[in-house]
Every structure is written in C-alpha cells, then in structure tokens.
C-alpha atoms as a PDB file:
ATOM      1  CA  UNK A   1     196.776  28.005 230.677  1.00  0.00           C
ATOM      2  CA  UNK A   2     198.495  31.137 232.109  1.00  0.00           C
ATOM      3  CA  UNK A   3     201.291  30.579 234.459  1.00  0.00           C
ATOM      4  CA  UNK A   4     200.205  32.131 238.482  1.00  0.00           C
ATOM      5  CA  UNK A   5     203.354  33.443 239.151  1.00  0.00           C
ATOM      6  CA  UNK A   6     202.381  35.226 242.753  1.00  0.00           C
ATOM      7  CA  UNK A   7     199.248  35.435 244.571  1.00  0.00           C
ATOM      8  CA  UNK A   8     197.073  36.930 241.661  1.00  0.00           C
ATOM      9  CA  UNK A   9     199.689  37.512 239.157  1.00  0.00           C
ATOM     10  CA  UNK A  10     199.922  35.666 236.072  1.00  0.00           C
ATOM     11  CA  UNK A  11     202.260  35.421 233.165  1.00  0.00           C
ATOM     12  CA  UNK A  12     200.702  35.174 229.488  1.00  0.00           C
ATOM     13  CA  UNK A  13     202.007  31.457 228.153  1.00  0.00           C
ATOM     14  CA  UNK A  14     201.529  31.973 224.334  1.00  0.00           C
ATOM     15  CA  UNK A  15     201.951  35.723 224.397  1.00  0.00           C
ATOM     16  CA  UNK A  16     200.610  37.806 220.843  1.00  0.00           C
ATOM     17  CA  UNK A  17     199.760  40.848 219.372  1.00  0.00           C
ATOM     18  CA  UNK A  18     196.227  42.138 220.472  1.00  0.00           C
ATOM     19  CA  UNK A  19     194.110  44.998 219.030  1.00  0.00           C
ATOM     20  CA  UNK A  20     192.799  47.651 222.043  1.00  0.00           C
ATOM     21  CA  UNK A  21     189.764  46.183 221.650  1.00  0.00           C
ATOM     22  CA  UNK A  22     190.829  42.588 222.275  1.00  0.00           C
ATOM     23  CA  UNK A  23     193.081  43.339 225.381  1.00  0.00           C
ATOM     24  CA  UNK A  24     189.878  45.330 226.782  1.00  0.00           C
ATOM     25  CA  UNK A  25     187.582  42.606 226.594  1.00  0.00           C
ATOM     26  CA  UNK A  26     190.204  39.673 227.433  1.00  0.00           C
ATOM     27  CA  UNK A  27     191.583  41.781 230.543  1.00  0.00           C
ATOM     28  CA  UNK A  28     188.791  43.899 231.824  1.00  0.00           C
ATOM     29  CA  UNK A  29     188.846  44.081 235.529  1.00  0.00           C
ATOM     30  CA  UNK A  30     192.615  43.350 235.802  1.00  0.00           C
ATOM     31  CA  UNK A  31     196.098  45.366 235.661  1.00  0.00           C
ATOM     32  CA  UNK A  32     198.344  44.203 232.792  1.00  0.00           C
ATOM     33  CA  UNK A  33     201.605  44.751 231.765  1.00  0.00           C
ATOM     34  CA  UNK A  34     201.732  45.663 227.393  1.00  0.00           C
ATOM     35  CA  UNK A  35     205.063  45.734 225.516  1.00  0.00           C
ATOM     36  CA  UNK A  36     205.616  46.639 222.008  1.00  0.00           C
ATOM     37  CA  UNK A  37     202.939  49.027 222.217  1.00  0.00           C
ATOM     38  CA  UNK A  38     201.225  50.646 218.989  1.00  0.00           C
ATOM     39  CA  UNK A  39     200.171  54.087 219.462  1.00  0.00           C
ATOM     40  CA  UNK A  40     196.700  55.102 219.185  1.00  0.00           C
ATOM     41  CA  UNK A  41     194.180  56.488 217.075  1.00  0.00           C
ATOM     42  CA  UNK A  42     192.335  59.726 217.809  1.00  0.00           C
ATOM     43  CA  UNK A  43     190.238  58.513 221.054  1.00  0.00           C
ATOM     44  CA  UNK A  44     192.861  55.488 221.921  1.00  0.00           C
ATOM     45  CA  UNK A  45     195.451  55.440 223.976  1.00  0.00           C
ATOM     46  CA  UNK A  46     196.644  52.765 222.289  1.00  0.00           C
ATOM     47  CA  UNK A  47     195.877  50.677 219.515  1.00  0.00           C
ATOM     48  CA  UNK A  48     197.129  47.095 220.372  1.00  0.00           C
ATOM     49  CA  UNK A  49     200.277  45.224 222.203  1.00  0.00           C
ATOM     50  CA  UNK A  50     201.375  42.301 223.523  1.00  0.00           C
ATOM     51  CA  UNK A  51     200.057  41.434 227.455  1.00  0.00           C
ATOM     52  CA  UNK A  52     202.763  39.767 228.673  1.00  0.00           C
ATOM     53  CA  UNK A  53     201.814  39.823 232.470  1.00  0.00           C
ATOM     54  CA  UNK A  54     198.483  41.083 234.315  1.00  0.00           C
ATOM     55  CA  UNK A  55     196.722  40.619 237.790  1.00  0.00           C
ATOM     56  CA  UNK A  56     193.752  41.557 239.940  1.00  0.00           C
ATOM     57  CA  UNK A  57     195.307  44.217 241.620  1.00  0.00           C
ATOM     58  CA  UNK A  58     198.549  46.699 241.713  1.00  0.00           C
ATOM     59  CA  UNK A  59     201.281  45.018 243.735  1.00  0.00           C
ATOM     60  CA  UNK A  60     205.453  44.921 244.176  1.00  0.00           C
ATOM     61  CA  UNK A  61     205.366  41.695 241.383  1.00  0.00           C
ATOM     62  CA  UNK A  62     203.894  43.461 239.103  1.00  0.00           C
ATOM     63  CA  UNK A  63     205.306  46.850 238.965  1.00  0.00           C
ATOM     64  CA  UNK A  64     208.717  44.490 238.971  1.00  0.00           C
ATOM     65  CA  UNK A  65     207.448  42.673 235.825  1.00  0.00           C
ATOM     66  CA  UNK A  66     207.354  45.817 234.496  1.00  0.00           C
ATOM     67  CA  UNK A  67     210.673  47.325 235.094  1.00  0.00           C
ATOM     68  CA  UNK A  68     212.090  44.095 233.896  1.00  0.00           C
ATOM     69  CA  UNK A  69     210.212  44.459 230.550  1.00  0.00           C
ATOM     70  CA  UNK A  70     211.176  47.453 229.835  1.00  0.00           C
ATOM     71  CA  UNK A  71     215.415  46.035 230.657  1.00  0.00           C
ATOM     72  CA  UNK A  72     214.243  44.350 227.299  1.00  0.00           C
ATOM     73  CA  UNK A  73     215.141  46.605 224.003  1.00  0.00           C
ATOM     74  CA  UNK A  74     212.882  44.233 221.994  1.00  0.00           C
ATOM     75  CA  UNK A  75     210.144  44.557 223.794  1.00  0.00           C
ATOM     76  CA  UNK A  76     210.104  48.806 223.663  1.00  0.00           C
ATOM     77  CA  UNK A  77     207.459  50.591 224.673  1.00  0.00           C
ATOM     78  CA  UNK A  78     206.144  48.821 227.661  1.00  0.00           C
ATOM     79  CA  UNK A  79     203.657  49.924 229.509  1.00  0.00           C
ATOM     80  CA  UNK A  80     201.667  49.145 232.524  1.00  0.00           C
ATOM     81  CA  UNK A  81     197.752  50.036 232.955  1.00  0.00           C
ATOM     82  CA  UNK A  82     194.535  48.999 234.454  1.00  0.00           C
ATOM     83  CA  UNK A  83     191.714  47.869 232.021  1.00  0.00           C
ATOM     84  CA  UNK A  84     188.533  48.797 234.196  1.00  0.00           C
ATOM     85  CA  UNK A  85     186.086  51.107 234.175  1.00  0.00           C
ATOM     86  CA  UNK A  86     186.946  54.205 236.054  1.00  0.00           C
ATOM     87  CA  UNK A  87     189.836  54.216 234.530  1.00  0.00           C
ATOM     88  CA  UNK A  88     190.486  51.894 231.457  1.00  0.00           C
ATOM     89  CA  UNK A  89     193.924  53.235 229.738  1.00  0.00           C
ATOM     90  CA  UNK A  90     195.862  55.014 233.370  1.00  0.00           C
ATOM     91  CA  UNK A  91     198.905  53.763 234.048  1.00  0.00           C
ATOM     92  CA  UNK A  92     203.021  54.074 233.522  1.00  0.00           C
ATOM     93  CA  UNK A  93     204.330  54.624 230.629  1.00  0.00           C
ATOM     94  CA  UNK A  94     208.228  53.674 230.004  1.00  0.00           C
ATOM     95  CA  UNK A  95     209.346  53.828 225.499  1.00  0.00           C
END
C-alpha cells in the first residue's frame, strides 16, 4: 500500500522500473513524479522510469517532491508529468 503523504499525494512503497506503457495504465488520471528516466522511441516521450511519487492533481507537495528528486544524482533524469488524456507526456523536465 502506497504511503498518502498530503491530501492526495502519495509516495510509491516498493518503487521499480516501469515500461511507458505500464506507468500509463497504472497512473492514468494522476500527476507523477519519474526518475531515472529512459528516453523514448520514435512516438514516446519516454520509454519507462521509476514513479516514485504521483497525485490527483498539481500542487506545492508535489512540485517539492520533485525538486528534491532531482537533489538526488542517482536518481538523474527526473521528471514530472501528467498521465491523462489531453495531455499524457506534458510536464517538467530536470536531467
């Protein structure tokens, strides 16, 4: 079970490695926060990562989870996106 760390933001417990595909159907709907980012094929922004954070909505806590990610040289590149449908693969970008 995920950790709620703030109202609608939750830390991943047993973090892993996902393909694009898996972190689009696990965490459709929701904001998440993806370090050690694989680039992407032609037609993918990316191709997999690991979620370590992710939440209904864009908010202080998460954007913070963020920046404190990317403090973390193992964890390079980190980014931060929304996984819904208008617009599945926006987001910041920090590696």
């Amino acid at each position: 079970m995920d950790r709620e760390i703030s109202k609608g933001l939750f830390e991943v417990e047993n973090p892993v490695y996902q393909s694009h595909d898996e972190i689009m159907k696990q965490y459709y709907d929701n904001r998440v926060v993806i370090t050690n980012e694989k680039k992407g094929e032609k037609g993918k922004l990316f191709s997999g990562g690991i979620v370590r954070y992710y939440g209904s909505k864009y908010s202080k806590e998460i954007y913070d989870k963020w920046d404190e990610c990317c403090r973390i040289e193992e964890y390079d590149p980190v980014r931060i996106i929304g996984v819904f449908p208008s617009n599945p693969f926006g987001g910041l970008f920090r590696g």
